[in-house]
Structures are given as structure tokens and as C-alpha cells.
Protein backbone atom coordinates (compact mmCIF):
# COMPACT_ATOMS: atom_id res chain seq x y z
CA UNK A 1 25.14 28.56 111.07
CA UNK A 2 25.30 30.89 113.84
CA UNK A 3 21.90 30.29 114.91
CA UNK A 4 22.65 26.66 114.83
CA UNK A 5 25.45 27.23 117.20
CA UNK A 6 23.55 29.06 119.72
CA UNK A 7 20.66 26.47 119.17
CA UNK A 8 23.49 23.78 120.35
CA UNK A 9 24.91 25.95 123.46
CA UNK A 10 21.26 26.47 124.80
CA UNK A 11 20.53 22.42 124.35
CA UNK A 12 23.73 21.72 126.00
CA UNK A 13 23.37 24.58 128.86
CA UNK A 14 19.44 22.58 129.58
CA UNK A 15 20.15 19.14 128.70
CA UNK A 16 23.50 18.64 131.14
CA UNK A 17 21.88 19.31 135.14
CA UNK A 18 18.89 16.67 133.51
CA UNK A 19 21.18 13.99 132.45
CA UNK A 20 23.41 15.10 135.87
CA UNK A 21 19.87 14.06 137.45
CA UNK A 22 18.91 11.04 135.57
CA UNK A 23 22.84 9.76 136.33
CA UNK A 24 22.18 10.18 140.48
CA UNK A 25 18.91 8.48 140.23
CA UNK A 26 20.39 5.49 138.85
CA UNK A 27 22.84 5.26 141.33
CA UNK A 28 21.92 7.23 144.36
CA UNK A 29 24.68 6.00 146.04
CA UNK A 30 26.96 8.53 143.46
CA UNK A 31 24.48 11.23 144.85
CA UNK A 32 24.69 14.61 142.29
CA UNK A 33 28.48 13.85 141.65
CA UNK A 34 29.93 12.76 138.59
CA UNK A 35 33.46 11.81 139.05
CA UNK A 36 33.85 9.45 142.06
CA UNK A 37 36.56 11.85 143.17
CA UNK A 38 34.79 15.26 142.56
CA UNK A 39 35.16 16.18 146.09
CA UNK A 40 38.65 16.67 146.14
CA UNK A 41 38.56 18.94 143.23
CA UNK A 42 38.32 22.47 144.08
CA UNK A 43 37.44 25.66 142.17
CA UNK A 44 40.21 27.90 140.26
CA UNK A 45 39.07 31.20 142.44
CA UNK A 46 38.87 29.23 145.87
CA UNK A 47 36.24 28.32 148.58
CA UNK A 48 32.97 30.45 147.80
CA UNK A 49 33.58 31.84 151.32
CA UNK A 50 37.00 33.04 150.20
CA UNK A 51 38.42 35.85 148.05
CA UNK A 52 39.76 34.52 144.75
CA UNK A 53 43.50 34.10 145.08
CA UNK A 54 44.29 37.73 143.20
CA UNK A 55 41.88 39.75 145.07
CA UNK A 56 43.66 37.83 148.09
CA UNK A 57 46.91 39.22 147.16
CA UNK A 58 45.06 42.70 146.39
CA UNK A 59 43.58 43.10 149.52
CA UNK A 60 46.80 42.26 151.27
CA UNK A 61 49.13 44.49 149.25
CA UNK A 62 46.22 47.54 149.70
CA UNK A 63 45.73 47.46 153.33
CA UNK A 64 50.22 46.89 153.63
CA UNK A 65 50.21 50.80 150.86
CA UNK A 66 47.85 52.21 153.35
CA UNK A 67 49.51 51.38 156.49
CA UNK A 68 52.32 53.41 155.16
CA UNK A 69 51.26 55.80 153.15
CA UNK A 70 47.60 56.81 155.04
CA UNK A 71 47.87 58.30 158.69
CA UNK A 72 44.08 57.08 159.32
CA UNK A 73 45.11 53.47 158.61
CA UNK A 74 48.44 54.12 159.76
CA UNK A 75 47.43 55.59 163.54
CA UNK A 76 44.22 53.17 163.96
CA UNK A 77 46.67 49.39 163.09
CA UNK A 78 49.26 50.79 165.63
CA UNK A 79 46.94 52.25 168.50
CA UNK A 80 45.30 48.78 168.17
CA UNK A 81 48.52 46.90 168.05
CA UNK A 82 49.45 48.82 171.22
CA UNK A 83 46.49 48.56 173.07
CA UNK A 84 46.25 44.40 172.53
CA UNK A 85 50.31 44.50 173.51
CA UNK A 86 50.49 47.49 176.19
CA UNK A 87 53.77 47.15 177.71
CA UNK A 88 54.33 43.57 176.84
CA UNK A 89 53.22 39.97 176.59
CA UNK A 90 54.50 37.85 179.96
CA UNK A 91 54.43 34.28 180.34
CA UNK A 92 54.33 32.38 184.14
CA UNK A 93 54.48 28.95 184.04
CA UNK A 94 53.66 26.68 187.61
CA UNK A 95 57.00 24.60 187.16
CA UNK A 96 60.58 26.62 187.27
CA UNK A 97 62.31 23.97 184.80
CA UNK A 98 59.02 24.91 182.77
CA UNK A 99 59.46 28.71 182.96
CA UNK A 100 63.42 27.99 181.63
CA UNK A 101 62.55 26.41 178.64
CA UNK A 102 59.77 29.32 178.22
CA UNK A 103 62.41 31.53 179.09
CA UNK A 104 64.59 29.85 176.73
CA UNK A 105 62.49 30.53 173.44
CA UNK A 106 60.72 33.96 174.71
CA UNK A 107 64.20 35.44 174.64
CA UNK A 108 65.97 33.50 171.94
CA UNK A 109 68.49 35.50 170.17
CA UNK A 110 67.33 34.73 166.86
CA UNK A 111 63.47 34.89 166.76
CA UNK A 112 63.52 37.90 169.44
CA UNK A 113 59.42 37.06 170.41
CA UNK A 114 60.05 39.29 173.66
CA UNK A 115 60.40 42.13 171.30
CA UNK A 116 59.03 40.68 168.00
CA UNK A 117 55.86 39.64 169.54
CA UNK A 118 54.04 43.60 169.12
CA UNK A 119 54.75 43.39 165.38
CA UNK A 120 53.87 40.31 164.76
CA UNK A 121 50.36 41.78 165.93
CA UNK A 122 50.47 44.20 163.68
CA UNK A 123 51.56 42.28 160.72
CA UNK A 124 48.29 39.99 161.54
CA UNK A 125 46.06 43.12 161.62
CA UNK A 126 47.75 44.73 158.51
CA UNK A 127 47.24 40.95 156.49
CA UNK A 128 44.87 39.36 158.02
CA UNK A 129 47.23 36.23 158.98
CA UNK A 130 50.24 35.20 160.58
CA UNK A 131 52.05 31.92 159.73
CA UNK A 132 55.30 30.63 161.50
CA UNK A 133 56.96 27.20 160.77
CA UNK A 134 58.19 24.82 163.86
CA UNK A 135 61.71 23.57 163.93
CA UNK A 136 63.16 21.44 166.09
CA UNK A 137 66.51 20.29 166.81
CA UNK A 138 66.43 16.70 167.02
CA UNK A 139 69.40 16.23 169.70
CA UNK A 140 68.71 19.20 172.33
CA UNK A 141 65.29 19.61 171.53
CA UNK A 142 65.11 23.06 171.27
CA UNK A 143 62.24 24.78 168.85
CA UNK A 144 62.39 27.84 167.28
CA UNK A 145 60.19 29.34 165.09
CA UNK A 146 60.05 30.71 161.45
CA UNK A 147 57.92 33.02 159.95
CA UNK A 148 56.32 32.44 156.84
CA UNK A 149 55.51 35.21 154.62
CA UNK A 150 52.20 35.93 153.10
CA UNK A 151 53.49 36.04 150.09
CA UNK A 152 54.52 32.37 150.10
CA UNK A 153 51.08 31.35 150.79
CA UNK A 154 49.11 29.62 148.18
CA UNK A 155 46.73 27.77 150.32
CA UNK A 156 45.39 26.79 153.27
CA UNK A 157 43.43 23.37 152.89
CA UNK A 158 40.99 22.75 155.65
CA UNK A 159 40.64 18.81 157.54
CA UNK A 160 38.32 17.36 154.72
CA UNK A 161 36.44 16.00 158.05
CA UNK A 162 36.08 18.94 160.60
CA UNK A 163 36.19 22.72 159.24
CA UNK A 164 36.98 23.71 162.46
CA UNK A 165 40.81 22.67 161.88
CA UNK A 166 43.25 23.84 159.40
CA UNK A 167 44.88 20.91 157.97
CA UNK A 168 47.55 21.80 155.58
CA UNK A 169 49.56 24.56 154.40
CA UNK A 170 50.64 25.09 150.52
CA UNK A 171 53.29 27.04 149.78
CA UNK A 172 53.86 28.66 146.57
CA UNK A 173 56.89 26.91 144.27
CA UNK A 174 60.70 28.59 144.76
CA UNK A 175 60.98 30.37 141.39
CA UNK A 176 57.10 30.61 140.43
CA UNK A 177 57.17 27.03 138.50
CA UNK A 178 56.64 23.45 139.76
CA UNK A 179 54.63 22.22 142.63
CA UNK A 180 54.55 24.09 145.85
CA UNK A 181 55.52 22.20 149.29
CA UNK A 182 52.71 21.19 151.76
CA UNK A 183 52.88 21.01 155.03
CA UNK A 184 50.79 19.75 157.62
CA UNK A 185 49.07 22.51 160.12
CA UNK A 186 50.48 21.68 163.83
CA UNK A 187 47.09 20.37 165.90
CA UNK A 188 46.82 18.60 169.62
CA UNK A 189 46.47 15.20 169.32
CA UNK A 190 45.46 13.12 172.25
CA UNK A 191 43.13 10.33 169.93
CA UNK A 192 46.00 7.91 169.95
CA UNK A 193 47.66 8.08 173.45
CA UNK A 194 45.14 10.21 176.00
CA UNK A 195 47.41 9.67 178.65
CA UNK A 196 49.95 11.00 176.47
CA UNK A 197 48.99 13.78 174.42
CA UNK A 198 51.48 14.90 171.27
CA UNK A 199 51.85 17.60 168.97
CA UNK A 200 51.66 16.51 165.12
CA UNK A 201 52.59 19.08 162.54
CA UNK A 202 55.16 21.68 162.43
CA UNK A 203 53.54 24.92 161.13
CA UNK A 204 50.98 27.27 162.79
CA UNK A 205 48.12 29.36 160.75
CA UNK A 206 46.37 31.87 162.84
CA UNK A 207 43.66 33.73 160.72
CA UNK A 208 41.53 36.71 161.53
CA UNK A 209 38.40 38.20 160.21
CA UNK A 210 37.55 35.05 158.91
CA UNK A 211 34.26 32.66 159.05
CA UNK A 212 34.17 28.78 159.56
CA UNK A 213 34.99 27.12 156.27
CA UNK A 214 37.03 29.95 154.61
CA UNK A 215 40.66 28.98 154.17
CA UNK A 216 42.35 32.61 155.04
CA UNK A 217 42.06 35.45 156.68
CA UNK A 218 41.14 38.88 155.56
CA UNK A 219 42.93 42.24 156.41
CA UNK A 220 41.37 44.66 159.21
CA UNK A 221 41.55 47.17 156.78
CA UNK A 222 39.83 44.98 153.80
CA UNK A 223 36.16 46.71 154.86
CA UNK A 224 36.55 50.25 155.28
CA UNK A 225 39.62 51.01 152.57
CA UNK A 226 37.51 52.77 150.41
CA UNK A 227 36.50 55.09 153.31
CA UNK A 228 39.72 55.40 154.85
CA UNK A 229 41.13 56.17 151.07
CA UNK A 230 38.39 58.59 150.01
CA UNK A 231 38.58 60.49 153.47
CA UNK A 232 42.47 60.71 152.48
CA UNK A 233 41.74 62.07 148.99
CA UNK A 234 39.22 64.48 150.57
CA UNK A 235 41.42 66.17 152.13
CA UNK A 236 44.09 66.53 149.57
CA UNK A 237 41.35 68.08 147.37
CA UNK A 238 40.72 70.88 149.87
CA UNK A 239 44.41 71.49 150.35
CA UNK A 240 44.26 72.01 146.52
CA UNK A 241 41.17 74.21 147.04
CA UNK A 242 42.25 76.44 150.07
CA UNK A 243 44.16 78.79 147.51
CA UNK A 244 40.86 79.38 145.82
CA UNK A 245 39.21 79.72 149.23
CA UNK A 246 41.22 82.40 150.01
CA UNK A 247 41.39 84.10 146.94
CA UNK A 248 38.82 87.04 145.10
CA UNK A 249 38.46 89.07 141.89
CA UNK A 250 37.61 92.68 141.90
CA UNK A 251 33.73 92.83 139.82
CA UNK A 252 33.15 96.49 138.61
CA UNK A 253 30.03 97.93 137.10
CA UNK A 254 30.09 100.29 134.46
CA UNK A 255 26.80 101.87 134.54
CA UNK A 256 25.50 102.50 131.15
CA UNK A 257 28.62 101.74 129.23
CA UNK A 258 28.33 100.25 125.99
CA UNK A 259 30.67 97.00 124.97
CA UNK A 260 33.37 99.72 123.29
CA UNK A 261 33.26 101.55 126.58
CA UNK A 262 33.84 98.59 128.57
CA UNK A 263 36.77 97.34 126.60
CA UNK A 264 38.54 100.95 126.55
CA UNK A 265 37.92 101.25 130.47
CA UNK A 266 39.50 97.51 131.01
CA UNK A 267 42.76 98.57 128.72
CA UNK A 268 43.16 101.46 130.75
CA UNK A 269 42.08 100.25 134.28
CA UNK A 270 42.25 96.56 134.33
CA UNK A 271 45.20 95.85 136.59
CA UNK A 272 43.94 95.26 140.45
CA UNK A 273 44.97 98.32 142.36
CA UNK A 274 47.98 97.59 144.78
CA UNK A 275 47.21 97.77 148.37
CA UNK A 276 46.92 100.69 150.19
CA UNK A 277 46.15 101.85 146.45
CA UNK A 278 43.30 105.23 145.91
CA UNK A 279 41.08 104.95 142.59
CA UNK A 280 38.69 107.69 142.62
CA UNK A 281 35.45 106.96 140.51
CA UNK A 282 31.93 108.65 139.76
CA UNK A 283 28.18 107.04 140.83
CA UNK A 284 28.16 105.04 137.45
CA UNK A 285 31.30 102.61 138.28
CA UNK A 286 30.55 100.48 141.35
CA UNK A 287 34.03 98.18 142.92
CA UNK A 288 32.85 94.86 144.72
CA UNK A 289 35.06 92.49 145.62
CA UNK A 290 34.02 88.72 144.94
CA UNK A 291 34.61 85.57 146.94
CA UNK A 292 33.92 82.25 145.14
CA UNK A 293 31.29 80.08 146.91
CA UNK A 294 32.68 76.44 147.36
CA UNK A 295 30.88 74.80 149.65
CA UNK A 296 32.88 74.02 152.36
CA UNK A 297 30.19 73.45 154.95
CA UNK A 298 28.61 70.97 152.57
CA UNK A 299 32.28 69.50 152.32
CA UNK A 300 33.20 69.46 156.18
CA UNK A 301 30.05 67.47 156.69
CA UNK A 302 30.95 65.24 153.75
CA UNK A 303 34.49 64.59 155.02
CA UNK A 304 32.81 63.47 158.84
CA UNK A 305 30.79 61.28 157.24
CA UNK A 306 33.23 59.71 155.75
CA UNK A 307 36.15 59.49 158.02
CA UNK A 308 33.06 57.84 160.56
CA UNK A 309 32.59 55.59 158.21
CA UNK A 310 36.38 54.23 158.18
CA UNK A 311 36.76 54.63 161.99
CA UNK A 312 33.53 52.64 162.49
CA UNK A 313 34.73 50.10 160.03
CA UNK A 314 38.21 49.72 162.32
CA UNK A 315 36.15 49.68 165.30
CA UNK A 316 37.49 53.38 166.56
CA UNK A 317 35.44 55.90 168.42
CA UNK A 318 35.63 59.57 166.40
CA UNK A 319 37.14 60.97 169.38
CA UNK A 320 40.10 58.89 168.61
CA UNK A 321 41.30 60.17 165.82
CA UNK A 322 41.66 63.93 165.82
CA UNK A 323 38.21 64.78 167.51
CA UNK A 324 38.93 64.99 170.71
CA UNK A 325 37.01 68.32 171.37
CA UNK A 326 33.57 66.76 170.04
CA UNK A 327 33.26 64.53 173.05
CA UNK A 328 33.52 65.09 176.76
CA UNK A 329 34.92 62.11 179.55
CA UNK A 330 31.24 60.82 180.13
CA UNK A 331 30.35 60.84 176.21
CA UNK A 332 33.82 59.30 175.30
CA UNK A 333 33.94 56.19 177.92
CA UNK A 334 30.74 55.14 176.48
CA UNK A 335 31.51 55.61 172.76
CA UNK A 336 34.87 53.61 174.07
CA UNK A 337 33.67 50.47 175.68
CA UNK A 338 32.91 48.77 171.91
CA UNK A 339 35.81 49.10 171.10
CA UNK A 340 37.50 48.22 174.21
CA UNK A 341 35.59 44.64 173.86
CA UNK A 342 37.07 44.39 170.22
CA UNK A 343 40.68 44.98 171.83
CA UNK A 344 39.30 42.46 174.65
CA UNK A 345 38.33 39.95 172.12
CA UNK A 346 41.56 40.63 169.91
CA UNK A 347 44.00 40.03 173.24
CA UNK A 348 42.36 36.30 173.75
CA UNK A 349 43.29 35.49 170.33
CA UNK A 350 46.48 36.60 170.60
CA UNK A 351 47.55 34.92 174.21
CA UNK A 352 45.64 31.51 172.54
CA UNK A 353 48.19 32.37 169.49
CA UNK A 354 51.87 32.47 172.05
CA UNK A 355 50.01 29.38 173.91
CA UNK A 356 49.98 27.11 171.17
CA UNK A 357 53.22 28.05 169.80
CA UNK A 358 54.88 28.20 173.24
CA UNK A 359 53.09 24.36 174.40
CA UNK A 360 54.25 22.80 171.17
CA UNK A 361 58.11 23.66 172.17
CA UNK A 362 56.92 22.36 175.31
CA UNK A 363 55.68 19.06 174.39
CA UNK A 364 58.47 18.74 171.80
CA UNK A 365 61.00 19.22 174.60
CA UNK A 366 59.10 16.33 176.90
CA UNK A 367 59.93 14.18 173.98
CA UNK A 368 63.62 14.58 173.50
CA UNK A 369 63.35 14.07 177.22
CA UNK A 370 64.76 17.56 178.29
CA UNK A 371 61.89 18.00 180.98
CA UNK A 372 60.38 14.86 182.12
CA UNK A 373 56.70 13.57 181.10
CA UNK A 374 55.17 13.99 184.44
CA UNK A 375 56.08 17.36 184.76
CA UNK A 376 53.38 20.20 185.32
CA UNK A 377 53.54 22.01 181.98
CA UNK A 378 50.68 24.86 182.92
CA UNK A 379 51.50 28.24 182.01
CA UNK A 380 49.96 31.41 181.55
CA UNK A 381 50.30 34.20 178.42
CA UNK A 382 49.61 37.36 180.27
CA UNK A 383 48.51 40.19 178.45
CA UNK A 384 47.80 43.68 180.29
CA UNK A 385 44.45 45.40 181.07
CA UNK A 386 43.61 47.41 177.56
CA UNK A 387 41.47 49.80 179.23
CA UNK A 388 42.35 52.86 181.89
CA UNK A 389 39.33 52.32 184.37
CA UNK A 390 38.02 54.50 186.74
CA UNK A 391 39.69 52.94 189.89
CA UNK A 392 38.01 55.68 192.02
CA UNK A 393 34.64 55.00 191.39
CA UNK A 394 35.05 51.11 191.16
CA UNK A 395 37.04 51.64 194.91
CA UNK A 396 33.42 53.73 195.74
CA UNK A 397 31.53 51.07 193.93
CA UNK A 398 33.11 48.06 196.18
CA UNK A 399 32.70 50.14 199.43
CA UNK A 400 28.93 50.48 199.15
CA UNK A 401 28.40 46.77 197.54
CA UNK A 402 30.61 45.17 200.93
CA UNK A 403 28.02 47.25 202.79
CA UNK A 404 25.15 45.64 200.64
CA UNK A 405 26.47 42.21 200.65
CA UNK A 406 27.29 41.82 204.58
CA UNK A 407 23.55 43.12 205.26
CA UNK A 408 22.11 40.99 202.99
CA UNK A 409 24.42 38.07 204.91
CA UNK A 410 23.03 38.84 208.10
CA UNK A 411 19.79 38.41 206.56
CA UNK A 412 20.17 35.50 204.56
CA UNK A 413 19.08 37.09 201.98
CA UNK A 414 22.06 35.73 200.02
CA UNK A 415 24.90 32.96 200.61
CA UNK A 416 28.81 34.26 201.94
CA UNK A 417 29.30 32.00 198.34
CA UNK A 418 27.45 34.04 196.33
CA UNK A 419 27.98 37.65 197.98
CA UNK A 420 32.47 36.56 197.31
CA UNK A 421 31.23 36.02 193.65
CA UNK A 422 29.86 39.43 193.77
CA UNK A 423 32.31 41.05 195.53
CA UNK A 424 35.24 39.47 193.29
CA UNK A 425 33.14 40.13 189.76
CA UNK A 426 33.36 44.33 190.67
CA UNK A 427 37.26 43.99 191.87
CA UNK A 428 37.57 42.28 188.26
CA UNK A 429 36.97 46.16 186.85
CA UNK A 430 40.46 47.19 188.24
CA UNK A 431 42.29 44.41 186.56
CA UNK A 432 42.16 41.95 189.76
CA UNK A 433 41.53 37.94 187.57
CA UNK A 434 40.38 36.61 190.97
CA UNK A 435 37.81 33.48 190.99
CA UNK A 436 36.08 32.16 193.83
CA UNK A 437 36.52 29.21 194.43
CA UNK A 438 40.54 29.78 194.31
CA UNK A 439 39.79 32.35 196.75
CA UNK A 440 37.77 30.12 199.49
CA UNK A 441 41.11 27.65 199.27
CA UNK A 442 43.17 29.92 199.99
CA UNK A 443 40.98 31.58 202.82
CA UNK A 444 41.32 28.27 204.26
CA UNK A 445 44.83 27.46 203.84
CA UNK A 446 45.69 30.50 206.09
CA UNK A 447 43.12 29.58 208.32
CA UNK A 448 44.67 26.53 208.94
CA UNK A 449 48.29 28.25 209.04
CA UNK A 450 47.19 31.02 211.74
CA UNK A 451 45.90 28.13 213.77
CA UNK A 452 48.90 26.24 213.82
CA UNK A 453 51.02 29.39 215.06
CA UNK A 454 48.83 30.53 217.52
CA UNK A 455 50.52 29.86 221.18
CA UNK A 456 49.15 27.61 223.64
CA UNK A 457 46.34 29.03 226.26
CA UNK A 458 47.36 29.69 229.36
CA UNK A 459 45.12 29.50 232.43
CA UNK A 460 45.00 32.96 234.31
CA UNK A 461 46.95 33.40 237.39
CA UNK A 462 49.19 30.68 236.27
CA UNK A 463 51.37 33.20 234.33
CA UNK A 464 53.93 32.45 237.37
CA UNK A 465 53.89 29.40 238.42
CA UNK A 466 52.23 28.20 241.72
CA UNK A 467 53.07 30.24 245.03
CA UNK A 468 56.35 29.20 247.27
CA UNK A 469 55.29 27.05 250.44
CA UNK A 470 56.89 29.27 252.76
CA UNK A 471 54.86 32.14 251.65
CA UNK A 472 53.37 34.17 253.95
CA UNK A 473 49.64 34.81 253.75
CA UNK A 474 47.88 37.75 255.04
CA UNK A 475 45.40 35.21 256.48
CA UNK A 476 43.11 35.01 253.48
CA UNK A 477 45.24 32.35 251.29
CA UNK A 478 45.93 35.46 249.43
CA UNK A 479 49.62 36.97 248.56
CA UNK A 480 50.19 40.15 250.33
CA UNK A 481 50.45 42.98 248.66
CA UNK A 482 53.61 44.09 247.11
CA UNK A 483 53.90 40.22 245.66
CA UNK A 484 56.49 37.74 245.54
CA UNK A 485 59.13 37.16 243.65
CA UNK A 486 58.25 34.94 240.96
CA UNK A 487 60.10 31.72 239.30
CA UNK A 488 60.33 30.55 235.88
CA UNK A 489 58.84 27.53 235.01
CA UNK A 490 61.40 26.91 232.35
């Protein structure tokens, strides 16, 4: 009977992707599907590109236990927290009744984003997603924003018709039973009314370490944990060891002792002298005393590997974390630039993150009509410079390049177009966000301004007016010398 049953599993295992088959090419318009509806089915453990909803939650509590209790992964979230952050996130906008509102919900009393704004950074990095909830109050339209726990998050459901958008957001039920609320992912939506352009939704989801397709993000800390919790466990097992390290045992010899003579010398002798102690002994008893061999070379080299490992991992040179003597400046601002471009990289995200959240309470105060619809929304997140450049070399750098670029002017070799592009690309270095073109306007604009002020020309010798009739001349139409007393023309 058993064999039966196994003969009956295997049939059933073959036989169902053939009759799957012989069902689509009878109606090819049903392509390999089954159920008209199979595509809005989805599988138990997720996308294939996500974790399964328990190693989701696993990942996310591991990374939030090392934060705290790891220094690695405690040091590396907050130096790159700080480094994306620096001294604080501005926003400019073009318009002052623009910067108000901006004003308005930057320093709002209850959310706090001009002080919340660093953490919220590093609650991204530590779980690998950050989700805040738009409300808005109907009569003074005023938004402020809610932040939505991790923990609450059962989904994230991408537009059936564009994985590029996130389309709704499923929340786990109040009191783990029932059917969780949705609620549709805030997007910029200018397909019904371009001229017009409206914000539809009222929740944000901003995922990182993530590809196109999976529904949400992953920890910084998901790849090198292992690493950054072995290195940590490395170095509690030395601590543990060090006493041994440090420790010996006295070995004597007993030359040509028997077992009985051994044993009776070990009852009378075997306590280790004190120090200072004087044991006086013949050629046939030899004192060594006897370090045990560990390894600890073998382990140092082990516990670089490793902690390379995790720092690579987070993106960190070694010279970040407690190596600061194995590099010098020239050695260190190379092994630093990678990492500066993943801080680079990380800062864009973020200032895309505020701009969303700060242009939706912008558009929804246009449409409670507390800033008119013509107005000139355009703003700016500003996030400082992550790196500490060189300033004196760039300043060298741009000395000699002026030099190259006029020469190569005055030889049109090159355009005065193209050598400003050059020029403005070094100045870039030092933290100056200059472009071209912006630059030729505004060369022009005070062009045009010192033209306007300059004073009217005035002919020479006319600086007094012409010369009294009765003046005397000296017979040569010219004034005599010592000159005349001159009159105002005004």
C-alpha cells in the first residue's frame, strides 16, 4: 500500500505541469494560468525577490540588538547617520509665503523634523525602511506627518502595472486578528489635470537596499551581521583567554627518579615557591617555567579578517574604526573616497525623501487654498558637504587650471563656454553647486547693472564750463596762467 501511495504522488507530481500544458494550448489566450485570477494571488513567503515575512521581522529585530548591544554596528549606523545629516538638513524655497508653510511643518511642535530628521536616518539604516502617514486638516490645511512603525507593516503591494511605484501599504490588524487596513502609497499625479498636478495618497514608503520588484527594504546591517557578530564574539573569547595568556606552571625534571620518587618529591615540594622564594636543588632536578602556546598571532590575523569583512560590508574604511595607526593621510583619503560616494549616494535619497514629504504639504495647502495655485512652489532640501576636502590643494588646483584655461582662450584652443564649465566643475570640490549656464546670466545681469550706473562722459576741458567773454588772453586764445575762476554749470 505504501508503494502504491508513492506510485500515486510521483504520477500526480509528472502528470499536473502536462495537463497545465495541454489546458494553455487549448486556450492560449489563458496562457500557463489556471485560475483566470491567478495573478492576484501571491505566495505565503512573499515576492521571490523578498525575504519571507519572518526572516523580515528577523533581520529587522537583529540589526535593531546589534545597534545597541555591538559598538562595531553601533559606531558605523551613527558615523553614517552623521555624515548624511552633518549639522542639519535646511530647506530654501524661491517664494517667502512658500518658505512659511515649510517653515511651518519643519518646526512643528509635534513631529519636531528639524530635530527628528537625523534619527529618522538612522532608524532607515538600522531597518531598512521608513514609513510616515499624511494627515491633513481639512479646514486650515495644515499636514503633519505620522510615523508608522515597522512593526505594523505587513505589506507593501507594488502598482500591478509599473514596479517602479509602490502602490499600497498593508498594515497588520490592531490586536493580531482580522484584516489589516490598506492604504494607498502617496504618488504625483499629473495624468488627469497636467496643468494641475495633485498629490493622491496619504502615506510615504521609502525603502533602502532594495531591487526593483521587491516590496521592502532590507537593513544595512542584514549583509555583514555575521561578521560584525563573530568579530564581537572574538574578542570576548580573548578577554576570556588573556588570564591564560598571562599565566605559567612551574615543569621540573627529576632526573632518574622512579614513579615512587616522583610522588614523594611532589608531597613534599609541590607548592610553587612564593616570590622572592630560594629552593636549592642538585644537577638531577631541573625548574623551567612554562608558558602555554595559544596562538594569538594566528588569532590577531583572524580577528582583522574578520572585522574587514563587516566594515567592508557597511561600506567603512579599516582606518575608521579603531585603526587609525595602519594608514597614513595619503593612504586613508583614498581608502575614503568609496565610501564617501556611498554617503554621497545615501544624502540624495534622503533630500528626495524631505522633498516629497515636504511638496505633498505643499500641494495639499494649494488646495485648501492657503497659498494660491500660481504660486512658485520650488524649494530646495539642502544637505551639507559629507566630506572634509583639501581646500588648499583644490585653491592650488584652480590657480594653475585659470592659468591653463585663459591660454588655451587666447588660443582658441577651447571656448570661454567650455573653459567656465571647467573652471566651475574643480570649484565644485570645495562644496561651491555652481552651473554654468546660471553663471553666464548672472554675469550678464551685472553687466547690464554696471552699465546703467556708470556716469555720463564728459568731453575734456569741458570739466568747467566754457571761458568768460571778458577773459583776458595772453594772445594765444589760451587762459593765462594762474586760471580763472571757474562757474558751475548747475
Amino acid at each position: 500500500m505504501a508503494d502504491k501511495g508513492i506510485i500515486a504522488r510521483v504520477i500526480e507530481w509528472v502528470a499536473t505541469p502536462l495537463i497545465e500544458s495541454r489546458i494553455a494550448e487549448a486556450n492560449p489566450a489563458a496562457g500557463t494560468m489556471i485560475d483566470p485570477d491567478e495573478d492576484l494571488f501571491r505566495r505565503l513567503s512573499g515576492s521571490r525577490r523578498d525575504l519571507n515575512p519572518i526572516m523580515q521581522e528577523r533581520a529587522q529585530s537583529i540589526a535593531l540588538y546589534l545597534w545597541r548591544q555591538n559598538p562595531m554596528a553601533h559606531r558605523l549606523t551613527e558615523m553614517v547617520a552623521d555624515f548624511v545629516v552633518g549639522d542639519g538638513i535646511t530647506v530654501k524655497a524661491v517664494d517667502e509665503n512658500v518658505q512659511a508653510v515649510l517653515d511651518e511643518i519643519w518646526h512643528d511642535p509635534a513631529m519636531h523634523l528639524d530635530q527628528a530628521h537625523r534619527d529618522l536616518v538612522r532608524d532607515q539604516s538600522i531597518y531598512g525602511e521608513l514609513c510616515l502617514r499624511a494627515f491633513v486638516n481639512e479646514t486650515s490645511g495644515r499636514t503633519r506627518f505620522g510615523l508608522v512603525l515597522s512593526e505594523r507593516i505587513d505589506d507593501i503591494l507594488p502598482d500591478p502595472d509599473n514596479a517602479f511605484l509602490d502602490g499600497t501599504l498593508v498594515l497588520k490588524p490592531k490586536g493580531g486578528s482580522g484584516e489589516g487596513e490598506r492604504v494607498e502609497i502617496a504618488r504625483y499625479d499629473d495624468e488627469a489635470d497636467p496643468s494641475s498636478p495633485r498629490w493622491r495618497g496619504e502615506a510615504f514608503y521609502f525603502g533602502i537596499n532594495r531591487v526593483h520588484g521587491q516590496h521592502r527594504g532590507t537593513p544595512d546591517l542584514l549583509a555583514p551581521a555575521d561578521y560584525v557578530d563573530g568579530y564581537d564574539q572574538l574578542l570576548f573569547n580573548a578577554l576570556e583567554r588573556s588570564g591564560l595568556i598571562n599565566a605559567f606552571v612551574w615543569d621540573v625534571t627529576l632526573t632518574g627518579s622512579t614513579k615512587t620518587d616522583v610522588q614523594k618529591w611532589v608531597s613534599e615540594h609541590g607548592d610553587a615557591p612564593p616570590p622572592g622564594a630560594v629552593r636549592a636543588h642538585n644537577e638531577k632536578e631541573v625548574w623551567q617555567a612554562v608558558n602555554p602556546g595559544l596562538g594569538n598571532a594566528d588569532m590577531m590575523a583572524l580577528g582583522r579578517a574578520t572585522k574587514n569583512m563587516a566594515l567592508g560590508g557597511l561600506g567603512a574604511p579599516e582606518a575608521w574604526f579603531a585603526e587609525g595607526d595602519s594608514a597614513n593621510r595619503a593612504t586613508l583619503a583614498e581608502q575614503s573616497d568609496p565610501t564617501y560616494r556611498m554617503i554621497t549616494r545615501r544624502q540624495a535619497d534622503t533630500a528626495a525623501m524631505f522633498h516629497c514629504l515636504l511638496d505633498f504639504a505643499l500641494g495639499k495647502a494649494i488646495e485648501r487654498g492657503r497659498l494660491p495655485a500660481a504660486i512658485d512652489r520650488t524649494f530646495s532640501v539642502n544637505l551639507p558637504e559629507p566630506s572634509m576636502k583639501d581646500t588648499g590643494k583644490i585653491t592650488t588646483a584652480l590657480v594653475q587650471l585659470t592659468q591653463a584655461l585663459a591660454a588655451a582662450k587666447d588660443a582658441e584652443w577651447i571656448s570661454a563656454r567650455s573653459a567656465r564649465a571647467m573652471f566651475l566643475m574643480l570649484a565644485g570640490q570645495i562644496g561651491m553647486d555652481l552651473k554654468p549656464e546660471d553663471e553666464e546670466a548672472q554675469i550678464e545681469t551685472e553687466a547690464e547693472a554696471a552699465e546703467a550706473e556708470e556716469p555720463e562722459a564728459v568731453v575734456p576741458g569741458e570739466e568747467y564750463g566754457p571761458l568768460p567773454p571778458q577773459m583776458p588772453t595772453n594772445g594765444t586764445g589760451q587762459a593765462p596762467v594762474g586760471g580763472y575762476q571757474a562757474t558751475s554749470r548747475g
